[in-house]
PDB file of N, CA and C in Angstrom:
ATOM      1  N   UNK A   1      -1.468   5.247  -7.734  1.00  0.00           N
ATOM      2  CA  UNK A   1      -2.677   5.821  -7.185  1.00  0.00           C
ATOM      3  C   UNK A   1      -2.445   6.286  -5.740  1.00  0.00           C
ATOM      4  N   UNK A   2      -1.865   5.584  -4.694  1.00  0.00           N
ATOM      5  CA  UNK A   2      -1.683   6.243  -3.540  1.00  0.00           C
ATOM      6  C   UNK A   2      -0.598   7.320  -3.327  1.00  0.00           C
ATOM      7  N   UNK A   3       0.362   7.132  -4.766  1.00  0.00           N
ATOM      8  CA  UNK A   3       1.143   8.085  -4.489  1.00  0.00           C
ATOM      9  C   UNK A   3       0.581   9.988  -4.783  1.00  0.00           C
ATOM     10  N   UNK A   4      -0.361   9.477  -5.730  1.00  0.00           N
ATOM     11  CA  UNK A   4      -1.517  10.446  -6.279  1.00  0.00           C
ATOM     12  C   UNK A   4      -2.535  11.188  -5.277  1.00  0.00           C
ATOM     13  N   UNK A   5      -2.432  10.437  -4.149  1.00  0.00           N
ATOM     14  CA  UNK A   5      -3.676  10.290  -2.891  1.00  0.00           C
ATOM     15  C   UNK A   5      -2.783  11.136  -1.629  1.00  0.00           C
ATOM     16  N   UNK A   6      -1.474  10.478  -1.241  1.00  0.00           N
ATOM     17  CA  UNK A   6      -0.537  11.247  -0.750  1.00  0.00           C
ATOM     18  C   UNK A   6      -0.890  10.461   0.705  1.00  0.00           C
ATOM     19  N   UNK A   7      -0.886   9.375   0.593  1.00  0.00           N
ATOM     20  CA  UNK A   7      -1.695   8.299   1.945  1.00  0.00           C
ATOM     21  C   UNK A   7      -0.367   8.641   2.797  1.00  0.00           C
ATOM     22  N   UNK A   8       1.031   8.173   1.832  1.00  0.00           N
ATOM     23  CA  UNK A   8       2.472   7.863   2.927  1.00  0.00           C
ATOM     24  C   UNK A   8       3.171   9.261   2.750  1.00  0.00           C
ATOM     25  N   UNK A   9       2.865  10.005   1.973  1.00  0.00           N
ATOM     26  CA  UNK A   9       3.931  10.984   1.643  1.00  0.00           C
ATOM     27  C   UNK A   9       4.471  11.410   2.472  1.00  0.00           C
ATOM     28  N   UNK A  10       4.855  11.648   3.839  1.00  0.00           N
ATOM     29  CA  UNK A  10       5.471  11.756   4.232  1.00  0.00           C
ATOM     30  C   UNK A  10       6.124  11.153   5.595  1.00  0.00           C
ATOM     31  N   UNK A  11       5.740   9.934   5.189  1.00  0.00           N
ATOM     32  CA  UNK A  11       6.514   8.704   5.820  1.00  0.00           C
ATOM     33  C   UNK A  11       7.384   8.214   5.386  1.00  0.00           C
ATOM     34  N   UNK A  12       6.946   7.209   4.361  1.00  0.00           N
ATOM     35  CA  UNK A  12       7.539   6.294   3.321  1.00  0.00           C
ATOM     36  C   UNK A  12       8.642   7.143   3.077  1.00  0.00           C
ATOM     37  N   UNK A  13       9.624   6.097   3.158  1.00  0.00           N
ATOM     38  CA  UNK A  13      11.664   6.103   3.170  1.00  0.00           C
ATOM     39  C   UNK A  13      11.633   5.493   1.592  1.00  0.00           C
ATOM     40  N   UNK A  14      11.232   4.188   1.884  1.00  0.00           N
ATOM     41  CA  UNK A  14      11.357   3.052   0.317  1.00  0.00           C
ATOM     42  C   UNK A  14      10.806   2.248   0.524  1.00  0.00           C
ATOM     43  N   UNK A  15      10.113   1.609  -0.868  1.00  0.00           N
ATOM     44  CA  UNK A  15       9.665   0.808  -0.738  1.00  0.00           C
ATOM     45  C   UNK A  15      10.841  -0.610  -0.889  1.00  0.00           C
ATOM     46  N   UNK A  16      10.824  -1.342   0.153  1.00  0.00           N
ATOM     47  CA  UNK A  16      11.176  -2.691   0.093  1.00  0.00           C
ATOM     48  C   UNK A  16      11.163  -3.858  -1.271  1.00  0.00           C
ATOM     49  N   UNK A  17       9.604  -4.191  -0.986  1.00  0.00           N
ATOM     50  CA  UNK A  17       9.706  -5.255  -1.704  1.00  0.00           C
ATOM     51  C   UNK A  17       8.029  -5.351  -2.149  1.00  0.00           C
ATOM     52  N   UNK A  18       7.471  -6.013  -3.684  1.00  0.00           N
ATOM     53  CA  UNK A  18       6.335  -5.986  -3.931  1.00  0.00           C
ATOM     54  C   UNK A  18       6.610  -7.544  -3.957  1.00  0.00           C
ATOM     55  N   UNK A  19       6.077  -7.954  -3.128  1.00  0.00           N
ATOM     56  CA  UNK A  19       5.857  -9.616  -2.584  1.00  0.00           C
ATOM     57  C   UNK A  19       4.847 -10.463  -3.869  1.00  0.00           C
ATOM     58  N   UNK A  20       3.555  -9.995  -4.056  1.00  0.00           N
ATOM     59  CA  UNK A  20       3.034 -10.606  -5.163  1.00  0.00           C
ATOM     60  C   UNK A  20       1.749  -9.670  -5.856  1.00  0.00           C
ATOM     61  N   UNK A  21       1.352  -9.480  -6.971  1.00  0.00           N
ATOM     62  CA  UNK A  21       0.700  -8.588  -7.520  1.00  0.00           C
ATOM     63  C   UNK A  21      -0.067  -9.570  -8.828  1.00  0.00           C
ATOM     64  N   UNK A  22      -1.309  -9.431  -8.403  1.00  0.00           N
ATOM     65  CA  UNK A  22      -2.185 -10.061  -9.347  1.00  0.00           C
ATOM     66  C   UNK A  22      -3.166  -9.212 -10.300  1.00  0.00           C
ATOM     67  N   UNK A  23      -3.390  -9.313 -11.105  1.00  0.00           N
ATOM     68  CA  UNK A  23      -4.092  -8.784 -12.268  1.00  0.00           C
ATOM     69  C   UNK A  23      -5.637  -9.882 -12.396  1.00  0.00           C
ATOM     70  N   UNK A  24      -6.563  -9.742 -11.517  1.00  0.00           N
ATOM     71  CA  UNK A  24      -7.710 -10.548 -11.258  1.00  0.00           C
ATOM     72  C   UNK A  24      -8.961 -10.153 -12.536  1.00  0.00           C
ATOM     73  N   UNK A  25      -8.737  -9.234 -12.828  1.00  0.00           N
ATOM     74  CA  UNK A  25      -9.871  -8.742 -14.186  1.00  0.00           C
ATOM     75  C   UNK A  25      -9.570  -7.662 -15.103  1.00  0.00           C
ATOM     76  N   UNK A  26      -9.444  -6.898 -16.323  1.00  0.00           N
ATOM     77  CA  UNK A  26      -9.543  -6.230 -16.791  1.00  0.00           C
ATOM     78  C   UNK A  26     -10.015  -4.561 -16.710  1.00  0.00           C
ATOM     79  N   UNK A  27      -9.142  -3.740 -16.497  1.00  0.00           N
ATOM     80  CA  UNK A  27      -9.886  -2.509 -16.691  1.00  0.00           C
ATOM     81  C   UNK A  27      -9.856  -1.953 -17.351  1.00  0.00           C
ATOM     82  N   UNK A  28     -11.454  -1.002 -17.714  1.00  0.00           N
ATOM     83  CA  UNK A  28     -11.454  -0.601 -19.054  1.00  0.00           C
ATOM     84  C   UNK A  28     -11.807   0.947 -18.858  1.00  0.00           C
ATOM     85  N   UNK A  29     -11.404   1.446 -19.961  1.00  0.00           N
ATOM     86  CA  UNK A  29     -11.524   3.179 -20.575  1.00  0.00           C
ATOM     87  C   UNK A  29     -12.745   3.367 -19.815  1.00  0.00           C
ATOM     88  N   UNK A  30     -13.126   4.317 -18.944  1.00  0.00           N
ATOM     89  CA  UNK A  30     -14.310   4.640 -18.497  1.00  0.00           C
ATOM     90  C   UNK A  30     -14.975   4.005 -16.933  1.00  0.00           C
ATOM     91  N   UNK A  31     -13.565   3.124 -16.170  1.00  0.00           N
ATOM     92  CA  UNK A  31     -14.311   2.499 -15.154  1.00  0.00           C
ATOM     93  C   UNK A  31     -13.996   3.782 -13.849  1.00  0.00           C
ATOM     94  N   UNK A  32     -14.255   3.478 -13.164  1.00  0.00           N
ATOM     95  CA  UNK A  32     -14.113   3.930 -11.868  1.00  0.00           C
ATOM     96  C   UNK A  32     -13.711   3.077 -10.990  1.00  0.00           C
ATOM     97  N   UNK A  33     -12.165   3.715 -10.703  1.00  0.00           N
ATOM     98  CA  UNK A  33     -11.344   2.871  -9.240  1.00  0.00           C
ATOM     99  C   UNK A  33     -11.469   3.162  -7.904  1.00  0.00           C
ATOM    100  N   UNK A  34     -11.447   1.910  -7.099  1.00  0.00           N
ATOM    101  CA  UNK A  34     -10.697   2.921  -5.664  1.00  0.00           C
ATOM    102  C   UNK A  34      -9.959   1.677  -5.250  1.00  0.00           C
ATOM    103  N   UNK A  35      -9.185   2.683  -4.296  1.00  0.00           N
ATOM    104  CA  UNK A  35      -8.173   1.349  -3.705  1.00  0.00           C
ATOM    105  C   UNK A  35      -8.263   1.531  -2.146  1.00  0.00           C
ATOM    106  N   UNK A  36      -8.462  -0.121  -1.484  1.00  0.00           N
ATOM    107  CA  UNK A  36      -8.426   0.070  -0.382  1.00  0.00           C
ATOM    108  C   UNK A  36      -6.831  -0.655  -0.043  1.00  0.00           C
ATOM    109  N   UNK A  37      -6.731  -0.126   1.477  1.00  0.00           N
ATOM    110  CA  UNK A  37      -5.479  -0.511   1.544  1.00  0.00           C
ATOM    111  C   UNK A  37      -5.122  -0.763   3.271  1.00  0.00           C
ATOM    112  N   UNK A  38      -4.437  -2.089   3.609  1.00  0.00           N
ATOM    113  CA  UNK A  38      -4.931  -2.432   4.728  1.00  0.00           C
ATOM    114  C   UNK A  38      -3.473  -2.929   5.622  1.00  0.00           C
ATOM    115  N   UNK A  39      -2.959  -2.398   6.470  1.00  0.00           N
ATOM    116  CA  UNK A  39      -1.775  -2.435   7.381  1.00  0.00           C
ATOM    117  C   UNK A  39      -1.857  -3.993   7.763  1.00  0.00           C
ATOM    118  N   UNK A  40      -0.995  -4.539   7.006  1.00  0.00           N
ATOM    119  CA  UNK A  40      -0.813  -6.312   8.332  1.00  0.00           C
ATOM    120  C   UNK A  40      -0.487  -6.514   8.686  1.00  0.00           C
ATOM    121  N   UNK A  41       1.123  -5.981   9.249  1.00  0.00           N
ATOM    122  CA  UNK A  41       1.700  -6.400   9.846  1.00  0.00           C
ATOM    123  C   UNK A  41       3.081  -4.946  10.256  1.00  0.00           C
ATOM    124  N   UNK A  42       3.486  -4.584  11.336  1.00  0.00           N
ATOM    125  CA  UNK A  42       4.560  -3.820  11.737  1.00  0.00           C
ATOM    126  C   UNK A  42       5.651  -4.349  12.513  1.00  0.00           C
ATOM    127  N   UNK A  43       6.909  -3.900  11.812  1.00  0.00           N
ATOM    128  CA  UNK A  43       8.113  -4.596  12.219  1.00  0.00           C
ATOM    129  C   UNK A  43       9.027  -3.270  12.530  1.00  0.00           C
ATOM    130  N   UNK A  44       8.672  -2.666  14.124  1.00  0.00           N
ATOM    131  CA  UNK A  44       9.789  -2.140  14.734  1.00  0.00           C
ATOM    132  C   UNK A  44      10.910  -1.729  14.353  1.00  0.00           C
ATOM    133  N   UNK A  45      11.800  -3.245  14.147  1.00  0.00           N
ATOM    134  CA  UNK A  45      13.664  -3.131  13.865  1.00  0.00           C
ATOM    135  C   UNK A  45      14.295  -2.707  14.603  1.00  0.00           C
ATOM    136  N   UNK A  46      15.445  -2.029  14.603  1.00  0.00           N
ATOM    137  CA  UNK A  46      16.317  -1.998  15.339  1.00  0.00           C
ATOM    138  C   UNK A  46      16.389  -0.524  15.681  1.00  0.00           C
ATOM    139  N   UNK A  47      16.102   0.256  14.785  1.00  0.00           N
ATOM    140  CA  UNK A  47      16.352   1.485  14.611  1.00  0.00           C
ATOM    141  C   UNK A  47      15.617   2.632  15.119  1.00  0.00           C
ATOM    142  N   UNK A  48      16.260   3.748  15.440  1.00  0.00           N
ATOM    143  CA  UNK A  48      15.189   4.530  16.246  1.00  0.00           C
ATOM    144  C   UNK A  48      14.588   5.291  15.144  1.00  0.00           C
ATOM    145  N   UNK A  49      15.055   5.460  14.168  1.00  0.00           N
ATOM    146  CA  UNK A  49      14.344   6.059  13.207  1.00  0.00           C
ATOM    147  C   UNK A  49      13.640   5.844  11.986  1.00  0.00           C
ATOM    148  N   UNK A  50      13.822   4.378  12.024  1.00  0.00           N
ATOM    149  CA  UNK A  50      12.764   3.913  10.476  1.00  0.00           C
ATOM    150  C   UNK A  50      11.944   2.275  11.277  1.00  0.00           C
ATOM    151  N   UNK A  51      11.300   1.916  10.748  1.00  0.00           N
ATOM    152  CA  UNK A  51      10.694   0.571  10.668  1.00  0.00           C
ATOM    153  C   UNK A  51      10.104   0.057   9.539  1.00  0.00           C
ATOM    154  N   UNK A  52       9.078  -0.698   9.436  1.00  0.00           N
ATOM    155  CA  UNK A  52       8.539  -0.988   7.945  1.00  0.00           C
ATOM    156  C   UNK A  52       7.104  -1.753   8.669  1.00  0.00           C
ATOM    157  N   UNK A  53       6.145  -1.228   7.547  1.00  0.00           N
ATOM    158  CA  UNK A  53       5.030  -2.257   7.769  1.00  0.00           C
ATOM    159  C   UNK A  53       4.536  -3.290   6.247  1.00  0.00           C
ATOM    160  N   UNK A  54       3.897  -3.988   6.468  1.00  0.00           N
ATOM    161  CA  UNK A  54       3.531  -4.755   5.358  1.00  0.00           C
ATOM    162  C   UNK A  54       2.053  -4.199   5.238  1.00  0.00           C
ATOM    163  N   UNK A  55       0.961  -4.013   3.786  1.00  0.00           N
ATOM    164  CA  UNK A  55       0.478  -3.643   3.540  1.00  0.00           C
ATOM    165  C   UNK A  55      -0.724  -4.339   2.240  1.00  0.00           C
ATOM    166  N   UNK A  56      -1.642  -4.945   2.148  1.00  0.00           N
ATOM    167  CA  UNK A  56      -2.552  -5.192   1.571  1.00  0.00           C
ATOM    168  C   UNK A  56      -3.500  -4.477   0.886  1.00  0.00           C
ATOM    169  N   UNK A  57      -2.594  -4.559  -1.002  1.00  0.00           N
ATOM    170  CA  UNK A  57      -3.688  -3.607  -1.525  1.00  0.00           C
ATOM    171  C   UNK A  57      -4.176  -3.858  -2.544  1.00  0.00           C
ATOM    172  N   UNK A  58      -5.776  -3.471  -2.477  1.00  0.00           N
ATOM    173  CA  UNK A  58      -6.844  -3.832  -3.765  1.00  0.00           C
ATOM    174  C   UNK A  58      -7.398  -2.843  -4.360  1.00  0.00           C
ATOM    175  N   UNK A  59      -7.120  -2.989  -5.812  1.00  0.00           N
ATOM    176  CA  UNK A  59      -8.090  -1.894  -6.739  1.00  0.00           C
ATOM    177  C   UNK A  59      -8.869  -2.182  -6.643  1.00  0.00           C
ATOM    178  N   UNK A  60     -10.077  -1.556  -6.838  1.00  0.00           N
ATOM    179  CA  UNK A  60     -11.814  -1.980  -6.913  1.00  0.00           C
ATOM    180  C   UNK A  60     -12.820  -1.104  -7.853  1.00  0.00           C
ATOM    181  N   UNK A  61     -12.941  -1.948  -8.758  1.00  0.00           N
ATOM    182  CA  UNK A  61     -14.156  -1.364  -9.354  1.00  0.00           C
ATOM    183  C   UNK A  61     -15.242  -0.759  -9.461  1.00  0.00           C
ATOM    184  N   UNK A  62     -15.937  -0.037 -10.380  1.00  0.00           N
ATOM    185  CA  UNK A  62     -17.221   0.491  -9.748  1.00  0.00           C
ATOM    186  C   UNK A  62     -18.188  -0.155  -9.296  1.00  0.00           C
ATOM    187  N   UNK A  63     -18.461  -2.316 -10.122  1.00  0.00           N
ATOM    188  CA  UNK A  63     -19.131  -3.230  -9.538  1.00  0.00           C
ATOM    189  C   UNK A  63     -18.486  -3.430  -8.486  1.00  0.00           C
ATOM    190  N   UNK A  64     -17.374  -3.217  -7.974  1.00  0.00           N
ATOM    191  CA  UNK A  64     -17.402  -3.925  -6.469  1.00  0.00           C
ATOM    192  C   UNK A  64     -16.432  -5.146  -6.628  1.00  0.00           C
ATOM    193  N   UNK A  65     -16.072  -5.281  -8.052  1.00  0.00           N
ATOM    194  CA  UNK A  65     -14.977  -6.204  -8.012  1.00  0.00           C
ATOM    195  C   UNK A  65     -13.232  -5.952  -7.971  1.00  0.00           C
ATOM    196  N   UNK A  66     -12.301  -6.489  -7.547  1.00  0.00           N
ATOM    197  CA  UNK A  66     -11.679  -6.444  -7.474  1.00  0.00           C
ATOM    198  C   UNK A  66     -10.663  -7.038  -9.137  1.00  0.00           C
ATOM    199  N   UNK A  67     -10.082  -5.730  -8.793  1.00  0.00           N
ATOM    200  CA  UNK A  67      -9.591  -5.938 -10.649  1.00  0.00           C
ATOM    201  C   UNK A  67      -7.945  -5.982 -10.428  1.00  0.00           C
ATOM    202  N   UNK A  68      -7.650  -5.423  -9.660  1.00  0.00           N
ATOM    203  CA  UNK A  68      -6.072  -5.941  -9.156  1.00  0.00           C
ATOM    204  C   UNK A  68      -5.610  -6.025  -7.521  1.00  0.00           C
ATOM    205  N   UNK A  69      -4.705  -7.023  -7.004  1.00  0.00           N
ATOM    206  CA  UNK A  69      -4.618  -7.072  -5.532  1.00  0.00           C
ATOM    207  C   UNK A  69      -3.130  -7.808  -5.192  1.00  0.00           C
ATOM    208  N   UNK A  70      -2.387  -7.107  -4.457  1.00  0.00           N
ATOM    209  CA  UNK A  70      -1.341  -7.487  -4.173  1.00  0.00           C
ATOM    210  C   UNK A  70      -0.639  -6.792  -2.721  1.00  0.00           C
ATOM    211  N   UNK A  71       0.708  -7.002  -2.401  1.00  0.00           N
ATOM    212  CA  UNK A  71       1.052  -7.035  -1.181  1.00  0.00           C
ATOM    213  C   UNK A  71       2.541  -6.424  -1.544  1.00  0.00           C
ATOM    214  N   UNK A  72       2.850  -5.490  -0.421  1.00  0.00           N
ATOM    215  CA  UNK A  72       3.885  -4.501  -0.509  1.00  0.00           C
ATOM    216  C   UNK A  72       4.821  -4.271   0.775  1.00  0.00           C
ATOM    217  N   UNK A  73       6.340  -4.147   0.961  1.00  0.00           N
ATOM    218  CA  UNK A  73       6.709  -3.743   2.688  1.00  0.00           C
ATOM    219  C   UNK A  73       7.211  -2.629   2.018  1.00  0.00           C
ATOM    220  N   UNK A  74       7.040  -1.630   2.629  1.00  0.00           N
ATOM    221  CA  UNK A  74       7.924  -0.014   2.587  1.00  0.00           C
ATOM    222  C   UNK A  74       8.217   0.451   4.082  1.00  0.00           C
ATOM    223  N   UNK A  75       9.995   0.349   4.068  1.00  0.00           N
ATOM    224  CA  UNK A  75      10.310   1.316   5.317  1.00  0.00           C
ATOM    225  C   UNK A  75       9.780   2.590   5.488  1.00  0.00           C
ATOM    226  N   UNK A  76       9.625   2.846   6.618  1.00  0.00           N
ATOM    227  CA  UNK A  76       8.457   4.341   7.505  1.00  0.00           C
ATOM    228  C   UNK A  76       9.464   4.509   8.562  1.00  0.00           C
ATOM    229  N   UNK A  77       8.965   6.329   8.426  1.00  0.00           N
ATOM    230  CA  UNK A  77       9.677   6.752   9.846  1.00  0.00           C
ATOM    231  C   UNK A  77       8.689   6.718  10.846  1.00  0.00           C
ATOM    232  N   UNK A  78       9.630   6.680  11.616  1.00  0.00           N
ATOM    233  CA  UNK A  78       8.857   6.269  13.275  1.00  0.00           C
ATOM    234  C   UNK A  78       8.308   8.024  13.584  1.00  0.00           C
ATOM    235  N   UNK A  79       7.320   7.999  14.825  1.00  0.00           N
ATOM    236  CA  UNK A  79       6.407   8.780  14.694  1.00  0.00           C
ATOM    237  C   UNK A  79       7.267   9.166  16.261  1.00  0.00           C
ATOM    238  N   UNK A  80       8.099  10.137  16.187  1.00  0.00           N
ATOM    239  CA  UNK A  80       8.575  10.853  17.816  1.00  0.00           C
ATOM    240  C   UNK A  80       8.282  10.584  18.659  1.00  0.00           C
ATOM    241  N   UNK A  81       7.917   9.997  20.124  1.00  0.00           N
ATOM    242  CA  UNK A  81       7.088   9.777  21.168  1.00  0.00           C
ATOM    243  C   UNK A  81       6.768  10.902  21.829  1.00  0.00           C
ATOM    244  N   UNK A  82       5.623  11.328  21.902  1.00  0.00           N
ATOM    245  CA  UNK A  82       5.029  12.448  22.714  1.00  0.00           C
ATOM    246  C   UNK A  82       5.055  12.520  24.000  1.00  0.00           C
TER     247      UNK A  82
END
């Protein structure tokens, strides 16, 4: 879905690592998703040209529930200094 959305497209190097991914409810033929998605943490590194952040993300239903939620690091390029 975010790759669909185009949130990192042209950041994101690779993704790292999917740390843990839960399946909290069922979705069915006909629901309506959205996903929010929430930066927790940024790790610099060493490099002048990539870093990585960690990332918190939840599908959400059209009630408002959360139907899947899990946690992701993908290396990013660094943003030039102006």
């Amino acid at each position: 879905m975010m790759h669909e959305m185009g949130i990192f497209h042209k950041s994101v190097v690779a993704m790292l690592s999917l740390k843990e991914w839960a399946f909290k409810k069922p979705i069915f033929i006909g629901d309506t998703l959205h996903l929010t998605l929430e930066v927790t943490a940024k790790h610099p590194g060493e490099s002048k040209r990539v870093g990585s952040i960690d990332r918190l993300m939840r599908l959400i239903n059209q009630h408002g529930e959360i139907v899947q939620e899990g946690s992701s690091d993908v290396l990013v390029l660094k943003q030039a200094p102006a």
